[in-house]
C-alpha atoms as a PDB file:
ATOM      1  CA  UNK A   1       0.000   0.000   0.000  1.00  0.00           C
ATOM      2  CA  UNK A   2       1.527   3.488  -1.184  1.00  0.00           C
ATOM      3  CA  UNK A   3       1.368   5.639   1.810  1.00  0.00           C
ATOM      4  CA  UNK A   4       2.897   9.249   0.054  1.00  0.00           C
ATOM      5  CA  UNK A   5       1.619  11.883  -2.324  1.00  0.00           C
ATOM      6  CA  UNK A   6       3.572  12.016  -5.457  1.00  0.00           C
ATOM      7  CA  UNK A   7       5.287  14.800  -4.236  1.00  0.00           C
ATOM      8  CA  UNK A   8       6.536  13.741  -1.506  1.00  0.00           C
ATOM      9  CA  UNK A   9       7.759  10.720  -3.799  1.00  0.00           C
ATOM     10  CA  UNK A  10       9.436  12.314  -6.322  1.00  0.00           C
ATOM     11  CA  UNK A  11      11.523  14.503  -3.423  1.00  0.00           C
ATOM     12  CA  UNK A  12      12.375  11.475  -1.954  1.00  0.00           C
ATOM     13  CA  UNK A  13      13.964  10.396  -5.370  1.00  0.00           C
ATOM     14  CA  UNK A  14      16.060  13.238  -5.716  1.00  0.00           C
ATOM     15  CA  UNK A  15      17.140  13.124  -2.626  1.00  0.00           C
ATOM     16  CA  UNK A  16      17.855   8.701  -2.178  1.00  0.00           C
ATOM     17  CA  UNK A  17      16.166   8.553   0.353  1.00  0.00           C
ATOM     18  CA  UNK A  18      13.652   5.314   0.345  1.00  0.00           C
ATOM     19  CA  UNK A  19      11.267   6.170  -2.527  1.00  0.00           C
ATOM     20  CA  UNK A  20       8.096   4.167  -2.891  1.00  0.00           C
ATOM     21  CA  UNK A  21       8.041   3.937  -6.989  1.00  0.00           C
ATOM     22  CA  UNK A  22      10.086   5.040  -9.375  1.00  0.00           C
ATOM     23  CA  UNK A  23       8.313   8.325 -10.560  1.00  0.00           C
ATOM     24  CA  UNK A  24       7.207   9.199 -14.424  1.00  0.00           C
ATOM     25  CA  UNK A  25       8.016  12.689 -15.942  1.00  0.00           C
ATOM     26  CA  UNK A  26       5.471  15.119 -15.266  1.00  0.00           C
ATOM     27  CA  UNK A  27       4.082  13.296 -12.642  1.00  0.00           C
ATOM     28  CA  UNK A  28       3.930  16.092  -9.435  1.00  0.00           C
ATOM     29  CA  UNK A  29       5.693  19.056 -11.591  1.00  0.00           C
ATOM     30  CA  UNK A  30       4.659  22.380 -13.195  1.00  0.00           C
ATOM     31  CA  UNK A  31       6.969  23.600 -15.578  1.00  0.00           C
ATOM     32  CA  UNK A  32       7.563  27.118 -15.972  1.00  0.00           C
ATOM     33  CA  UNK A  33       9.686  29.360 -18.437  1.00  0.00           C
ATOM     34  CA  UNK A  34      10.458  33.248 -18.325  1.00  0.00           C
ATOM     35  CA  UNK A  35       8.680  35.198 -21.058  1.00  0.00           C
ATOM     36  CA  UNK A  36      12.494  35.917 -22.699  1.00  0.00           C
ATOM     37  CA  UNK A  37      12.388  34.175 -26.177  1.00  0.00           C
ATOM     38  CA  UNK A  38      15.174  31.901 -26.892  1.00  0.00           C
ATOM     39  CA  UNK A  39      13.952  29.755 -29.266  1.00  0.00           C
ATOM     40  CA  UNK A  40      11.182  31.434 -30.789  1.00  0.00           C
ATOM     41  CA  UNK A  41       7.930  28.649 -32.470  1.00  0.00           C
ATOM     42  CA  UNK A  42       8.035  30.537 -35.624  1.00  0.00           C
ATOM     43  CA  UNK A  43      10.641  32.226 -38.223  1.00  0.00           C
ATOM     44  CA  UNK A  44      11.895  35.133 -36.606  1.00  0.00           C
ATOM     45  CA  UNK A  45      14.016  36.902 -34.364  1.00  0.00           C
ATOM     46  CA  UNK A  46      15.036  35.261 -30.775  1.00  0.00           C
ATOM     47  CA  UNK A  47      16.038  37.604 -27.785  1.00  0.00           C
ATOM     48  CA  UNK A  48      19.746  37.752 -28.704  1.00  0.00           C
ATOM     49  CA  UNK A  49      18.710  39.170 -32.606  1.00  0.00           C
ATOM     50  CA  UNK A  50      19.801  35.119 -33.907  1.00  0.00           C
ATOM     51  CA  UNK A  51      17.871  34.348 -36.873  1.00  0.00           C
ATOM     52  CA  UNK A  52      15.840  31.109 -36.484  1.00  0.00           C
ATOM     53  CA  UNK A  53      13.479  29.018 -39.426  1.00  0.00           C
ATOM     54  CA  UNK A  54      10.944  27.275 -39.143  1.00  0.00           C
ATOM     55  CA  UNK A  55       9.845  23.474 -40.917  1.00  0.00           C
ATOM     56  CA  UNK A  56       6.728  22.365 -39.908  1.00  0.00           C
ATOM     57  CA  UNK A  57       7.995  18.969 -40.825  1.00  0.00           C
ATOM     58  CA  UNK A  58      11.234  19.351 -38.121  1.00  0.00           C
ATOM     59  CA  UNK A  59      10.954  17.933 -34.677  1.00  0.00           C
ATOM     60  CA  UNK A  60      10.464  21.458 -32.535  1.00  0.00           C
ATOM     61  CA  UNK A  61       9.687  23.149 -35.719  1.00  0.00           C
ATOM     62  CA  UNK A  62      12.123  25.701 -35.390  1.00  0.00           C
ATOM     63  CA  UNK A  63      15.995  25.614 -35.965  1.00  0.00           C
ATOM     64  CA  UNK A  64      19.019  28.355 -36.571  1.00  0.00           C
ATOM     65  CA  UNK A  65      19.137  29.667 -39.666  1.00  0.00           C
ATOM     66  CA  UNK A  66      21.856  29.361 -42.284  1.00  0.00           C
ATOM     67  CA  UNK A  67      24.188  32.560 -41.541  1.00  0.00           C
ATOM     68  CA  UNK A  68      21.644  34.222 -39.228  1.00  0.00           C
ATOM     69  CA  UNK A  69      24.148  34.635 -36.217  1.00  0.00           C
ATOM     70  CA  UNK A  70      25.211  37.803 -34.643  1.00  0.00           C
ATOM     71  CA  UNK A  71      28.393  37.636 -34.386  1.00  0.00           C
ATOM     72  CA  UNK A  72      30.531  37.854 -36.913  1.00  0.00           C
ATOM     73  CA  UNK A  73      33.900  38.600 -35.285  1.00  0.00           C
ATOM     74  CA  UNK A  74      34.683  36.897 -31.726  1.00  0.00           C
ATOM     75  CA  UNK A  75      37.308  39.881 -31.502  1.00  0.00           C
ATOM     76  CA  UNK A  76      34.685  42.166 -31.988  1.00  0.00           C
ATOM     77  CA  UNK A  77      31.719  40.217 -29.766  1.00  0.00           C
ATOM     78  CA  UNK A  78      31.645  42.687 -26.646  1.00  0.00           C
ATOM     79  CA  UNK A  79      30.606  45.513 -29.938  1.00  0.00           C
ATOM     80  CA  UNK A  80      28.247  42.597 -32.054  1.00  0.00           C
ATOM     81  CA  UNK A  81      26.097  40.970 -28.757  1.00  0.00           C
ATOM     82  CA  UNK A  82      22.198  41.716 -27.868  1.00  0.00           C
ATOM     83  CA  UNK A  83      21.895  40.754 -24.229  1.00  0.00           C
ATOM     84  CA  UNK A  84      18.074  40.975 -23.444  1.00  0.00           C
ATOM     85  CA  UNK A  85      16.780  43.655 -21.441  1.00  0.00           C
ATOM     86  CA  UNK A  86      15.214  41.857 -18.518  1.00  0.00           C
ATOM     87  CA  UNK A  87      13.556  44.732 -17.086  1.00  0.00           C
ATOM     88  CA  UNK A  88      11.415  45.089 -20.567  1.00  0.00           C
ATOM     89  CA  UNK A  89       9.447  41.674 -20.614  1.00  0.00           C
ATOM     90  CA  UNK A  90       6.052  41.279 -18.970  1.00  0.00           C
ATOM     91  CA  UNK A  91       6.688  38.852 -15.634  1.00  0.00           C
ATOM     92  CA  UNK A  92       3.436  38.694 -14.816  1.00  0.00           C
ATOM     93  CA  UNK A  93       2.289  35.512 -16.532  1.00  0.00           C
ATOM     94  CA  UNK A  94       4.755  33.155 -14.949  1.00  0.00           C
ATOM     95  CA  UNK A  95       3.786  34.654 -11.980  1.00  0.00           C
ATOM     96  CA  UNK A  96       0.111  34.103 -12.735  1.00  0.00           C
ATOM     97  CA  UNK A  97       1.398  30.739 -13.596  1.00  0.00           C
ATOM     98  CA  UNK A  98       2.997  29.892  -9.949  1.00  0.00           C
ATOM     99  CA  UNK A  99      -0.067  31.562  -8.154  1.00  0.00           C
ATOM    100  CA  UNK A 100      -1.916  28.861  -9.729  1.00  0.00           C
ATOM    101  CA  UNK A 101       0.181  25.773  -8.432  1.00  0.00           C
ATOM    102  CA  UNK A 102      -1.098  23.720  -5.470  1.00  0.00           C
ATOM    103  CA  UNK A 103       2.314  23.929  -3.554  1.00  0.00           C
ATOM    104  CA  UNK A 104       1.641  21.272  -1.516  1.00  0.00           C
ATOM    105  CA  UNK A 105       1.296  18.610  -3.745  1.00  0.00           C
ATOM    106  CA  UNK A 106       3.433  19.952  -6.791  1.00  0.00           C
ATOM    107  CA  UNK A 107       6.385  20.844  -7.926  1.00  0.00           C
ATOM    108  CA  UNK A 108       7.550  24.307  -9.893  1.00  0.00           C
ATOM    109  CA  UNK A 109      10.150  23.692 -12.568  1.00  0.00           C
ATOM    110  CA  UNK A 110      11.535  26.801 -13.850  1.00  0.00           C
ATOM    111  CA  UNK A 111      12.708  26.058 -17.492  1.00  0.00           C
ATOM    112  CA  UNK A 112      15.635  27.865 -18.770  1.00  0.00           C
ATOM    113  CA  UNK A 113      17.088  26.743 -22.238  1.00  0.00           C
ATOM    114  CA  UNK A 114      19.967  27.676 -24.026  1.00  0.00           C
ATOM    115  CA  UNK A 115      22.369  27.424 -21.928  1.00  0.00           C
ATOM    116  CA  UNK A 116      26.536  28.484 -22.487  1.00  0.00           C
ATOM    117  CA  UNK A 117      27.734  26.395 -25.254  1.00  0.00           C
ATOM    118  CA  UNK A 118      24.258  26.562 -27.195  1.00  0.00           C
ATOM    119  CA  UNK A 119      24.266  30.305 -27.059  1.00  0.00           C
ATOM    120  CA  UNK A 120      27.377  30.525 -28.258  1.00  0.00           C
ATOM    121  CA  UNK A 121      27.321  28.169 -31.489  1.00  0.00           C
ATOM    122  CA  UNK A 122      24.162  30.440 -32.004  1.00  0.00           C
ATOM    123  CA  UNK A 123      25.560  34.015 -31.831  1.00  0.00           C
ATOM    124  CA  UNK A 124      28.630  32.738 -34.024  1.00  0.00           C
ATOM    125  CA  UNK A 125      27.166  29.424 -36.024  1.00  0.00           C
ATOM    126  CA  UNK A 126      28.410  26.515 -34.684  1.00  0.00           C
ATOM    127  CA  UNK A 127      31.734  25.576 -37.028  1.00  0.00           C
ATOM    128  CA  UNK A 128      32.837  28.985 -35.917  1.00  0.00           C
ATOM    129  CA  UNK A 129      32.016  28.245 -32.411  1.00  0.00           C
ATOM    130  CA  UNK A 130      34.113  24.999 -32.123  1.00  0.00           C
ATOM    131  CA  UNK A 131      36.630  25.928 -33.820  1.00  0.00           C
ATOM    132  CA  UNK A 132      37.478  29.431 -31.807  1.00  0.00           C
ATOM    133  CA  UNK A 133      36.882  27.220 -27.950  1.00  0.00           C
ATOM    134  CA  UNK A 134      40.304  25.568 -29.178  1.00  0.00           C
ATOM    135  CA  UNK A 135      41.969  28.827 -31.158  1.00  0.00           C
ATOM    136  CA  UNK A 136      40.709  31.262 -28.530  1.00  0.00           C
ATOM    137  CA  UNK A 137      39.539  29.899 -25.352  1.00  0.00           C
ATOM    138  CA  UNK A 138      40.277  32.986 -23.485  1.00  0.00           C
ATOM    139  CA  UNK A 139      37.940  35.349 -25.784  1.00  0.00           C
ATOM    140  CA  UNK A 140      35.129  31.656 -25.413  1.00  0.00           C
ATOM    141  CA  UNK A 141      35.901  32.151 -21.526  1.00  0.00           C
ATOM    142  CA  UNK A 142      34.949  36.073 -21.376  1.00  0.00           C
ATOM    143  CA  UNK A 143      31.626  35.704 -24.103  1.00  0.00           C
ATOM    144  CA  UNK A 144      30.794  32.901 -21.482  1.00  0.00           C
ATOM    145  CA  UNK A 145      31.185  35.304 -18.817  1.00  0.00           C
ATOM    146  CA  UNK A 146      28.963  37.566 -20.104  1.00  0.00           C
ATOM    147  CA  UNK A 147      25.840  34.460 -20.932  1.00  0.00           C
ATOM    148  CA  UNK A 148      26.371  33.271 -17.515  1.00  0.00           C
ATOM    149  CA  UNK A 149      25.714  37.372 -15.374  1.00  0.00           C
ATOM    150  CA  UNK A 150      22.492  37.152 -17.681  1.00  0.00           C
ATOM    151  CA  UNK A 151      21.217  33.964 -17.314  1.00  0.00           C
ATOM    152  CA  UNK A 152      21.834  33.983 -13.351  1.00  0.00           C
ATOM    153  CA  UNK A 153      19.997  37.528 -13.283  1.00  0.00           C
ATOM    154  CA  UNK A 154      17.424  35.689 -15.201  1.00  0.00           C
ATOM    155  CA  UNK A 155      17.369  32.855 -12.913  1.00  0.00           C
ATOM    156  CA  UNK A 156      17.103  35.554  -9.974  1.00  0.00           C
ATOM    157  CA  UNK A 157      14.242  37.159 -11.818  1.00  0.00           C
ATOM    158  CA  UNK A 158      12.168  34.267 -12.708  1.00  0.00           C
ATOM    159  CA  UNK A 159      12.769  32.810  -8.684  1.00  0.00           C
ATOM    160  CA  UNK A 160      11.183  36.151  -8.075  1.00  0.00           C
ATOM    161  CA  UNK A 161       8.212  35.603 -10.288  1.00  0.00           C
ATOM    162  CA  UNK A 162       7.904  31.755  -9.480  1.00  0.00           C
ATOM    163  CA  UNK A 163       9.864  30.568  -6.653  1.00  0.00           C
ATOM    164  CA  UNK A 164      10.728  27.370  -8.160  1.00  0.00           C
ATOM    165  CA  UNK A 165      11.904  24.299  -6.624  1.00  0.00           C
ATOM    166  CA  UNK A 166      13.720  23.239  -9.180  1.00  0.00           C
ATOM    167  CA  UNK A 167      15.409  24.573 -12.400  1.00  0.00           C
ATOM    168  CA  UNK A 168      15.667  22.871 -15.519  1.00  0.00           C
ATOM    169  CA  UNK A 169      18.802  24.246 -16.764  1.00  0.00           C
ATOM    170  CA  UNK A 170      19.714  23.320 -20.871  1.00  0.00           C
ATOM    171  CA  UNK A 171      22.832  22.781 -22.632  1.00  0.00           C
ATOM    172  CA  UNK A 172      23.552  20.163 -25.027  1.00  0.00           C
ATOM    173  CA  UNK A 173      27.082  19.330 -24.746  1.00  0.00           C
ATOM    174  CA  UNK A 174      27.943  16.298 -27.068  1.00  0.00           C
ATOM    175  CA  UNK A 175      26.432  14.479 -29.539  1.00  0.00           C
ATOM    176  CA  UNK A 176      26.048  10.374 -30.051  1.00  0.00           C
ATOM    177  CA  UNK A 177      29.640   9.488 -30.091  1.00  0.00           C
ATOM    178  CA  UNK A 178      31.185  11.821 -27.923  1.00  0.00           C
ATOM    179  CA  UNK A 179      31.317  15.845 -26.234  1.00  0.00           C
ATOM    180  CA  UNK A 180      31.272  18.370 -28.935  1.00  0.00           C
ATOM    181  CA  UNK A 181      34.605  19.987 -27.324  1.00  0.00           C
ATOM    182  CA  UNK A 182      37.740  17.985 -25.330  1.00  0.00           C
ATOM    183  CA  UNK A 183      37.346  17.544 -22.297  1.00  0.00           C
ATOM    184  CA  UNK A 184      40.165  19.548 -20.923  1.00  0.00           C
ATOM    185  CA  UNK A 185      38.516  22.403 -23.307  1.00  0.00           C
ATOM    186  CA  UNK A 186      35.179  21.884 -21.609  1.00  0.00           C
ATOM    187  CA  UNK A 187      36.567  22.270 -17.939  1.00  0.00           C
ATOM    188  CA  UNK A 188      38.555  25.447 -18.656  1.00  0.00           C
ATOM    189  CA  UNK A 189      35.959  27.388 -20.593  1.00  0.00           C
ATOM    190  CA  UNK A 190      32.372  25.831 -19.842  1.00  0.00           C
ATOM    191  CA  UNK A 191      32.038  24.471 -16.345  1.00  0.00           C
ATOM    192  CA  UNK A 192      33.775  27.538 -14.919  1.00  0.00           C
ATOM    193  CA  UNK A 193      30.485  29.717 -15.568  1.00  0.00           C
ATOM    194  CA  UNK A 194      28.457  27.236 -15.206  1.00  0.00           C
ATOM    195  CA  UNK A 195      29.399  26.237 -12.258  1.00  0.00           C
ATOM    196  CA  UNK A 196      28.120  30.020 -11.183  1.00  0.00           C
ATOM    197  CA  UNK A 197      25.171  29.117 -12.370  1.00  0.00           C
ATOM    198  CA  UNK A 198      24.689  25.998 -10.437  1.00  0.00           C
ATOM    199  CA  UNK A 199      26.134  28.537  -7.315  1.00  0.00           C
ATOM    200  CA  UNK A 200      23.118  30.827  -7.909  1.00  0.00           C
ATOM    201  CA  UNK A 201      20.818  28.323  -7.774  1.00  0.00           C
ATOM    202  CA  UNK A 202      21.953  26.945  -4.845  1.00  0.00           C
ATOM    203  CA  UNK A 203      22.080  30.364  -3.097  1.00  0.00           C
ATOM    204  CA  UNK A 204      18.438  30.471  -3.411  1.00  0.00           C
ATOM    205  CA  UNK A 205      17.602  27.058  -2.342  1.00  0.00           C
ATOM    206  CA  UNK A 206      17.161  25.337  -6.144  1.00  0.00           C
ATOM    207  CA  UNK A 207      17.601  21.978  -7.185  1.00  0.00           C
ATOM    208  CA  UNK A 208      19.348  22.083 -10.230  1.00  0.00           C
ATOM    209  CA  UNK A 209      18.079  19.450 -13.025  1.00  0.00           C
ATOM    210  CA  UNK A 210      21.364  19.448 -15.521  1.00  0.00           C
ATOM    211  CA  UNK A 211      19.388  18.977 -19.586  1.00  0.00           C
ATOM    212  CA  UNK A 212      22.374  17.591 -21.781  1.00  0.00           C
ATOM    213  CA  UNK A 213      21.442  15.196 -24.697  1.00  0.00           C
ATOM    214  CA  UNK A 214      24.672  13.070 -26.110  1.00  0.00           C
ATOM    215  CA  UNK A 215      27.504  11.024 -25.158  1.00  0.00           C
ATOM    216  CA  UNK A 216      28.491  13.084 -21.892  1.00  0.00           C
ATOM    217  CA  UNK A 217      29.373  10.454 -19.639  1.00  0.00           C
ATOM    218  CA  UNK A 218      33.332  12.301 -19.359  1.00  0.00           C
ATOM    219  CA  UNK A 219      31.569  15.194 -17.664  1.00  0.00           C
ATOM    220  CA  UNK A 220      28.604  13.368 -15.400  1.00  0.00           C
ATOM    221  CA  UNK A 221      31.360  13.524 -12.754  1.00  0.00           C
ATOM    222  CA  UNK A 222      31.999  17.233 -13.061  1.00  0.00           C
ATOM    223  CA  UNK A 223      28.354  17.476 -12.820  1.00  0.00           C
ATOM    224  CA  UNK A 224      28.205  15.649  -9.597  1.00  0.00           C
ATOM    225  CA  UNK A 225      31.134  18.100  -8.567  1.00  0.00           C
ATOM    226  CA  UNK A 226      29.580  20.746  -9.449  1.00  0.00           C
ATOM    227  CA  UNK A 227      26.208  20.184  -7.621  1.00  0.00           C
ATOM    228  CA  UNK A 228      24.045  18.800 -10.032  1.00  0.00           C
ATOM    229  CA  UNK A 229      20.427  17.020  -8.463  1.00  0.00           C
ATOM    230  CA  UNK A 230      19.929  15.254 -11.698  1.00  0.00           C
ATOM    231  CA  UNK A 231      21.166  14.547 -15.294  1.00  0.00           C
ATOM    232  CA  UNK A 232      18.137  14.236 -17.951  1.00  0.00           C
ATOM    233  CA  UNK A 233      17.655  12.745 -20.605  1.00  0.00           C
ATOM    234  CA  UNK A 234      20.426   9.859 -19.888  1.00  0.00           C
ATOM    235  CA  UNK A 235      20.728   8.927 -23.928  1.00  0.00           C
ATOM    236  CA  UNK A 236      21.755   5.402 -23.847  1.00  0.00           C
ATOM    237  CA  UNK A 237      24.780   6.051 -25.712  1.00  0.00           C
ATOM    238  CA  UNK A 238      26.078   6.650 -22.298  1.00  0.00           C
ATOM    239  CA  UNK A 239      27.109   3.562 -19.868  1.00  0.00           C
ATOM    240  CA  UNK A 240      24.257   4.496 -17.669  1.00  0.00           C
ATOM    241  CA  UNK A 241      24.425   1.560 -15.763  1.00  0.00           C
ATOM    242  CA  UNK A 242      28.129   2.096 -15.348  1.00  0.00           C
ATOM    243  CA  UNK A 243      27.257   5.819 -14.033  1.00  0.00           C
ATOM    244  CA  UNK A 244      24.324   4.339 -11.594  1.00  0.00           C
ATOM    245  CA  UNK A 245      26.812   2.077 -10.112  1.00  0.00           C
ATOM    246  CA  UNK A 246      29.545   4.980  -9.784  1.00  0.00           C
ATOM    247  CA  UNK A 247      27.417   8.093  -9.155  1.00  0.00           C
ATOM    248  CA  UNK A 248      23.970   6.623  -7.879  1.00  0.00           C
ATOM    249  CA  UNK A 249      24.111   7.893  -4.119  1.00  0.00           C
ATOM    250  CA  UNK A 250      24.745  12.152  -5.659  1.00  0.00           C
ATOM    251  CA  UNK A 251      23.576  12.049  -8.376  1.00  0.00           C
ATOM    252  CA  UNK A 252      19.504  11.187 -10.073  1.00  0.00           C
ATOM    253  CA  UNK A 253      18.955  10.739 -13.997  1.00  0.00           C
ATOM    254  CA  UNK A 254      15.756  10.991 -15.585  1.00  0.00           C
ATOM    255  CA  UNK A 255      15.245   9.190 -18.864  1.00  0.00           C
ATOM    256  CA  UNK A 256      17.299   6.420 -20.524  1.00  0.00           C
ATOM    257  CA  UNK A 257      14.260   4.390 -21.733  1.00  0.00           C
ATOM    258  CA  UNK A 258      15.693   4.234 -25.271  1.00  0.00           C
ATOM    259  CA  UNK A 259      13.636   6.343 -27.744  1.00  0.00           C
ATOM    260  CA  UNK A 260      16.384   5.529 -30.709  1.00  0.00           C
ATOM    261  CA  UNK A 261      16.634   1.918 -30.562  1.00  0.00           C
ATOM    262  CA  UNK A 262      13.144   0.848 -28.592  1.00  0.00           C
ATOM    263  CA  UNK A 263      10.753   3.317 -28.573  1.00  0.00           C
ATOM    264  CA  UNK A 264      10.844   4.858 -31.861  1.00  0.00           C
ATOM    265  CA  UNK A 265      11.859   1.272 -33.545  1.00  0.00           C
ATOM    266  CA  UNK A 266       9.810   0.110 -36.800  1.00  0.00           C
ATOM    267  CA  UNK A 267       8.115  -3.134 -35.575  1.00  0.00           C
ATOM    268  CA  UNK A 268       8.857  -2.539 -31.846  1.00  0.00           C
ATOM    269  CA  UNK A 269       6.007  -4.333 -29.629  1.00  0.00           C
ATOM    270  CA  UNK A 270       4.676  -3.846 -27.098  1.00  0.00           C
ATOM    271  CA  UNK A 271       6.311  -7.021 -24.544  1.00  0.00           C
ATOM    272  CA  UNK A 272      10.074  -5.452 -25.988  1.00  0.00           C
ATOM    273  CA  UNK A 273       9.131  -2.086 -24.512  1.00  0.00           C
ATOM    274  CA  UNK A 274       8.143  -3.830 -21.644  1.00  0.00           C
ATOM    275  CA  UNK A 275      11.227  -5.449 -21.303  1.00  0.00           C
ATOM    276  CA  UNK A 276      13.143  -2.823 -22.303  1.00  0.00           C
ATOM    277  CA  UNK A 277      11.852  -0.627 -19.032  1.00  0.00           C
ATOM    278  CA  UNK A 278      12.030  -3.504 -16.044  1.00  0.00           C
ATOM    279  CA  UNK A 279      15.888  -3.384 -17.257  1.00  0.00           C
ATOM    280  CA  UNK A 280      16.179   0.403 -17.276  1.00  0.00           C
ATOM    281  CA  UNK A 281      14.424   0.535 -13.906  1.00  0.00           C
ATOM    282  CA  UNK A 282      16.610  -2.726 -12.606  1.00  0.00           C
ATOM    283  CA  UNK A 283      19.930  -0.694 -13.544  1.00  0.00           C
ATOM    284  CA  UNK A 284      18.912   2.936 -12.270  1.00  0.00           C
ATOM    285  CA  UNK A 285      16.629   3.073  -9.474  1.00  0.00           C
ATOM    286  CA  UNK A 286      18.515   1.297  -6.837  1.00  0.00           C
ATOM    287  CA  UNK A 287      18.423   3.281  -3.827  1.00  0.00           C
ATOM    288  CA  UNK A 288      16.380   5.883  -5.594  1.00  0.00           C
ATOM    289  CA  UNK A 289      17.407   8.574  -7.765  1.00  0.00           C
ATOM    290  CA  UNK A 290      15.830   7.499 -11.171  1.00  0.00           C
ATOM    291  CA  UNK A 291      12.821   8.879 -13.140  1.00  0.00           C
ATOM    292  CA  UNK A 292      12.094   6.899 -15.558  1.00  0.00           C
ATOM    293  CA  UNK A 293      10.810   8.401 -19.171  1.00  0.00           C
ATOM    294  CA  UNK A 294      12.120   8.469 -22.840  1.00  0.00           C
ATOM    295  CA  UNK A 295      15.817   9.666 -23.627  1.00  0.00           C
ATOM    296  CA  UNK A 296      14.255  12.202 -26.178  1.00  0.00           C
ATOM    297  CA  UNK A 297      11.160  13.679 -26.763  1.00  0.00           C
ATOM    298  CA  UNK A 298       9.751  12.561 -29.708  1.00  0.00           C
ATOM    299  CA  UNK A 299       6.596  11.429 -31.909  1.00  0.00           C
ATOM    300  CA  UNK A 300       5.195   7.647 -30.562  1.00  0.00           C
ATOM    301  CA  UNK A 301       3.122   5.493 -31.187  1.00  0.00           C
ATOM    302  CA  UNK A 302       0.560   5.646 -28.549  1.00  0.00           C
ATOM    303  CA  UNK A 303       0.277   2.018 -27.844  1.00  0.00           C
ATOM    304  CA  UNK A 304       3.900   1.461 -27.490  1.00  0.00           C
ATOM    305  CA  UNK A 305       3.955   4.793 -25.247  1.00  0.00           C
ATOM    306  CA  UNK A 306       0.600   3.623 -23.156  1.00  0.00           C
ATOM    307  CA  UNK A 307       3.075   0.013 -22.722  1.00  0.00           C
ATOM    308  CA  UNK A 308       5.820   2.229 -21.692  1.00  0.00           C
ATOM    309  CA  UNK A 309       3.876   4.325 -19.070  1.00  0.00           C
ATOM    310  CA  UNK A 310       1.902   1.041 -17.450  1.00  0.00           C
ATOM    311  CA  UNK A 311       5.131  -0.823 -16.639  1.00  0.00           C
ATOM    312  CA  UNK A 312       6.825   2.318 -15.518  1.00  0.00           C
ATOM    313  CA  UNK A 313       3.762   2.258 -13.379  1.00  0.00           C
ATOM    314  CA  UNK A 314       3.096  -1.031 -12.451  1.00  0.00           C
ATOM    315  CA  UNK A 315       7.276  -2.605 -12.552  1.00  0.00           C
ATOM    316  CA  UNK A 316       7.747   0.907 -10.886  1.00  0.00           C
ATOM    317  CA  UNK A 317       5.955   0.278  -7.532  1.00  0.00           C
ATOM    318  CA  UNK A 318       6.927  -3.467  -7.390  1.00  0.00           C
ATOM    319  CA  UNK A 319      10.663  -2.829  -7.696  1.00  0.00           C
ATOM    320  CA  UNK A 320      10.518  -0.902  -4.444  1.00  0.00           C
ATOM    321  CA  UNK A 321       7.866  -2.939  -2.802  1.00  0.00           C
ATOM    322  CA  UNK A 322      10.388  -6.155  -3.490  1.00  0.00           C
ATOM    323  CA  UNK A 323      13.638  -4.691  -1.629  1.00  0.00           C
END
């Protein structure tokens, strides 16, 4: 017999401390974003002046466009950067937003995209952008700067509107074979700001829910250094079992049910889906810390995603029920 609200649940998961079932996305939490466009869902204009396009066709619908960065000389960036003007957006809507949470039984996400390394491949087109983190790390460390004072005052100003409990905080660092950018490369110019990031949110009490797609697993321990609650999505192109087993007790992940190779598979049924998320749960939720859901959002099928959210449900509670 379950004895907590899902709340009370899903805290206990983040914090490994005797969960009842292993959780599903979106079960006890309200997500929240500022009103500061950074990926606009049309053609257009984002906050920083970055030129985005839009494919109805294209998973998110919108995507960087072709030449449509700002910046067109890294000497020159202090001259060529937009930083938004917080003080001219509207903040009453996420705050409208909050108002409307039951506290006591929910969770507030605040959702803040975009983080370092994406804004920068954006303001100077990604081939630019790798290239200059190993040519010019120093003039990458000070544009870096500058991203991470405005998106911890925007962190400060959307705690103001929302007081969330947790922030989703995104930056894609690598794609399916490895990190964009060495690792040494990563640790000198990346975590440095965003580990004041992570500080911010700690100042005020945050959890801090780390959004990286790709092959990352180099940096999951800087993560856990760093302060990190969780790691979503978990792509399985990681050794996530491997990271359970060395990071499990300070560190959650949310996802690794395989969207790629299971999920989004041509023929996939319904008993391999099954199977596919006793072993996910079986590898990550030991002791807690796992929240299990897809390692990328995409189109489904709805009967293979109904399988997928009944054993999450029903494997979920007997895992726990079993130790």
């Amino acid at each position: 017999m379950l004895t907590m609200i899902p709340k009370e649940n899903y805290l206990r998961v983040l914090r490994h401390d005797h969960p009842e079932w292993v959780p599903l996305v979106r079960e006890c939490d309200d997500w929240i974003g500022p009103p500061v466009v950074e990926r606009p869902d049309r053609a257009g204009l984002d906050a920083f002046g970055v030129r985005w396009n839009y494919e109805a066709s294209a998973e998110g619908g919108t995507f960087p466009a072709q030449g449509g960065h700002t910046i067109t000389d890294l000497a020159q960036w202090r001259r060529q950067i937009t930083i938004p003007d917080l003080a001219r957006f509207d903040w009453s809507e996420p705050a409208r937003a909050a108002a409307a949470v039951d506290r006591p039984t929910r969770v507030i996400v605040g959702f803040v995209e975009m983080g370092l390394f994406e804004r920068s491949y954006l303001l100077l087109g990604m081939d630019e952008a790798l290239v200059a983190y190993v040519t010019h790390p120093e003039l990458m460390y000070d544009l870096l700067g500058e991203l991470a004072d405005y998106k911890i005052a925007l962190i400060r100003r959307l705690h103001e509107a929302i007081r969330m409990d947790i922030l989703w905080y995104g930056d894609d660092w690598g794609n399916q074979r490895s990190l964009f950018l060495p690792p040494p490369v990563w640790r000198r110019v990346v975590r440095p700001h965003t580990q004041r990031i992570y500080d911010c949110a700690k100042s005020l009490g945050i959890m801090i829910d780390q959004h990286s797609c790709g092959k990352v697993d180099e940096v999951v321990g800087d993560m856990v250094e760093m302060g990190a609650t969780m790691w979503n999505p978990c792509q399985p192109c990681n050794d996530l079992a491997g990271l359970k087993k060395k990071y499990g007790g300070r560190i959650a992940f949310s996802g690794g049910i395989d969207s790629q190779f299971v999920l989004a598979r041509r023929g996939v049924t319904a008993d391999e889906v099954r199977a596919h998320v006793r072993l996910r749960i079986d590898q990550m939720a030991a002791g807690g810390g796992y929240v299990a859901t897809p390692s990328h959002g995409v189109p489904y099928d709805k009967a293979i995603f109904d399988a997928m959210n009944d054993e999450i449900r029903t494997y979920g509670r007997a895992y726990y029920a079993k130790k």
